[in-house]
C-alpha atoms as a PDB file:
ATOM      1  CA  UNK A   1      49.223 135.379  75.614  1.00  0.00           C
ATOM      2  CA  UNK A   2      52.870 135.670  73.788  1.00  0.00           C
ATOM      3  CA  UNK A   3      55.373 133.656  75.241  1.00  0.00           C
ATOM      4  CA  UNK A   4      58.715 134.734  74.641  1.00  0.00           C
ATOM      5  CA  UNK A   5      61.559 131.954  74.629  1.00  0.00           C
ATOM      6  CA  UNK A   6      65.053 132.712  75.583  1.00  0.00           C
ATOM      7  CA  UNK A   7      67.516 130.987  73.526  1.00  0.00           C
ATOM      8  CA  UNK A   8      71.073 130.474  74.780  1.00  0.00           C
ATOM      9  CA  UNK A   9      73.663 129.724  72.130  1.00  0.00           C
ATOM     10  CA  UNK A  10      75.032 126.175  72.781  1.00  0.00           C
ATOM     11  CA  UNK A  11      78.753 126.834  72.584  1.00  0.00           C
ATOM     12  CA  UNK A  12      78.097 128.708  75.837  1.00  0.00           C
ATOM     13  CA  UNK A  13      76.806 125.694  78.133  1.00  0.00           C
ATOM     14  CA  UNK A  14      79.409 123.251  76.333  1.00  0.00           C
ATOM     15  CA  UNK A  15      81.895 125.452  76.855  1.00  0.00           C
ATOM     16  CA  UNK A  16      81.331 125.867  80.735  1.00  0.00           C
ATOM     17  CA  UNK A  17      80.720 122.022  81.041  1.00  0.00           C
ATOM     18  CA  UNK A  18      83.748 121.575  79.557  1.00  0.00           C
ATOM     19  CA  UNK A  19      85.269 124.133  82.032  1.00  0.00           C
ATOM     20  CA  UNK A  20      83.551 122.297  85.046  1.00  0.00           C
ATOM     21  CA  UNK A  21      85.491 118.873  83.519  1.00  0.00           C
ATOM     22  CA  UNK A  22      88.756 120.313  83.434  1.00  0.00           C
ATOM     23  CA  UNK A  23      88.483 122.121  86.784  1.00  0.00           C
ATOM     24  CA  UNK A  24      87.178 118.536  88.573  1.00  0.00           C
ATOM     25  CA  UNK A  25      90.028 117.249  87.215  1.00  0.00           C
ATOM     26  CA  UNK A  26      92.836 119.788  88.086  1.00  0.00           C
ATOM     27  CA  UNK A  27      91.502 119.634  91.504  1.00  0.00           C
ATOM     28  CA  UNK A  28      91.445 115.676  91.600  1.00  0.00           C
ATOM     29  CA  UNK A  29      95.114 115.701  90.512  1.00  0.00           C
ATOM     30  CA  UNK A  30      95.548 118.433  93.443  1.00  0.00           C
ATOM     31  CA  UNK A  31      94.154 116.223  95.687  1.00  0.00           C
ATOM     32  CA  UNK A  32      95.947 113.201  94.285  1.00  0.00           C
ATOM     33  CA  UNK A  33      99.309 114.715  94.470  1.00  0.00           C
ATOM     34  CA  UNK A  34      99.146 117.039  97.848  1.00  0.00           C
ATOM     35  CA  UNK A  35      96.356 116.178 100.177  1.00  0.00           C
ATOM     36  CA  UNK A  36      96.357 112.010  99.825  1.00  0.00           C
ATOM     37  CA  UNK A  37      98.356 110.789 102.415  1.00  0.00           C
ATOM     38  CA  UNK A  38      99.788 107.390 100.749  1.00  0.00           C
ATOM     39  CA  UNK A  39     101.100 104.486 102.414  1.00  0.00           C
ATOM     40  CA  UNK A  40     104.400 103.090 103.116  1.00  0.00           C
ATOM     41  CA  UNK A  41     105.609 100.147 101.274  1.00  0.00           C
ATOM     42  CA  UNK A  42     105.869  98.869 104.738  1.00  0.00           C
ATOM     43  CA  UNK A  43     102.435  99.319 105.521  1.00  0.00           C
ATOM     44  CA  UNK A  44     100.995  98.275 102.343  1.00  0.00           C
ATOM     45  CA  UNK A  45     103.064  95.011 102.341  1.00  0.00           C
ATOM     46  CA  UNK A  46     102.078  94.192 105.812  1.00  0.00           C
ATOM     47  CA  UNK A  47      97.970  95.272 104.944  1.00  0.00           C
ATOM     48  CA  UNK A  48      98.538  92.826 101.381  1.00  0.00           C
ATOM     49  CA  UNK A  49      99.950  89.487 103.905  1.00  0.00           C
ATOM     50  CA  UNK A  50      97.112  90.684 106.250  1.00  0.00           C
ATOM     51  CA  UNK A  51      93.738  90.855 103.751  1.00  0.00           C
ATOM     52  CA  UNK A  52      95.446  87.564 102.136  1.00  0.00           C
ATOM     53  CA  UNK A  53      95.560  85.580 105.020  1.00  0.00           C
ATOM     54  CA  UNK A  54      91.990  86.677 105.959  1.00  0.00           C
ATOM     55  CA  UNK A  55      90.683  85.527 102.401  1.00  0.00           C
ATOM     56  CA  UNK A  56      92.529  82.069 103.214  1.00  0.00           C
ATOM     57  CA  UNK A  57      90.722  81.787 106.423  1.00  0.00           C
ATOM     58  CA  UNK A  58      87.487  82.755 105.341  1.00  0.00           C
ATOM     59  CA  UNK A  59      87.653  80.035 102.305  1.00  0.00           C
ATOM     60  CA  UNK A  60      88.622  77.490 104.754  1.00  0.00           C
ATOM     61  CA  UNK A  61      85.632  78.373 106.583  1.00  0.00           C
ATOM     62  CA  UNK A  62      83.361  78.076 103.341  1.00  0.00           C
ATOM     63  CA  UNK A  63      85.370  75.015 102.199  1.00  0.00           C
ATOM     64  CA  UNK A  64      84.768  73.077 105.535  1.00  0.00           C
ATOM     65  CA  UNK A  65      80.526  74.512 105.303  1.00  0.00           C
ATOM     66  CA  UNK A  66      80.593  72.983 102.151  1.00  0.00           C
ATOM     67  CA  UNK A  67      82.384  69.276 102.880  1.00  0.00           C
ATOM     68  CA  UNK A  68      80.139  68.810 105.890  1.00  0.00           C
ATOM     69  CA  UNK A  69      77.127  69.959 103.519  1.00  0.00           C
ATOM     70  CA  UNK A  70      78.046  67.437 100.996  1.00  0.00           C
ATOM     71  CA  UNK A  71      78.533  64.396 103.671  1.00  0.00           C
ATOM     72  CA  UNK A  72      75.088  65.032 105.319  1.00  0.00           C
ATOM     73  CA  UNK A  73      73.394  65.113 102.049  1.00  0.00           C
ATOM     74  CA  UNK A  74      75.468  62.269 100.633  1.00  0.00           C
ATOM     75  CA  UNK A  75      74.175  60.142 104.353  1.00  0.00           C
ATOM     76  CA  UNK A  76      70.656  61.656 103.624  1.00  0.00           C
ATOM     77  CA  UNK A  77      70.521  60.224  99.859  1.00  0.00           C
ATOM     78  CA  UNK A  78      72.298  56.937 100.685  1.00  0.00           C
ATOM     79  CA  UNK A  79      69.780  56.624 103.303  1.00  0.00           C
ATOM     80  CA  UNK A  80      66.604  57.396 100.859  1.00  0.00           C
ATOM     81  CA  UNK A  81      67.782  53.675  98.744  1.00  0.00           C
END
C-alpha cells in the first residue's frame, strides 16, 4: 500500500490564524464600543458604596467568628493547667 501525504504550505494556516485573531478582535472592539451597554457614573458609584459596605459587613462577621474562636480556645487551654 502507498500512502500519499498531503502537504499544506504553512504560510497558509498561519496566515488564516492570524486572520481568525484579527477578526476576534475587530468584533470584540465592535462589541465593546456598540453593543455593551455601560453604566452610569451614578450607578457605578452607588454599586462601588454598595459591594464596599457588604465586604465591611461580611469581615465583621469573620472578625467576631474569629474573637469568640480565640476566647473559647483561650478558656479551653487555661482550663487544661
Amino acid at each position: 500500500m502507498i500512502r500519499v501525504r498531503i502537504l499544506v504550505p504553512v504560510h497558509n494556516t498561519v496566515n488564516k490564524k492570524m486572520a481568525n485573531v484579527s477578526e476576534y478582535i475587530k468584533e470584540s472592539y465592535i462589541e465593546l464600543t456598540q453593543k455593551v451597554t455601560w453604566p452610569t457614573w451614578r450607578e457605578l458609584q452607588n454599586s462601588s458604596i454598595l459591594v464596599l459596605v457588604a465586604a465591611l459587613i461580611i469581615a465583621l462577621i469573620i472578625l467576631a467568628m474569629d474573637q469568640s474562636i480565640h476566647f473559647l480556645l483561650d478558656q479551653f487551654y487555661k482550663s487544661l493547667t
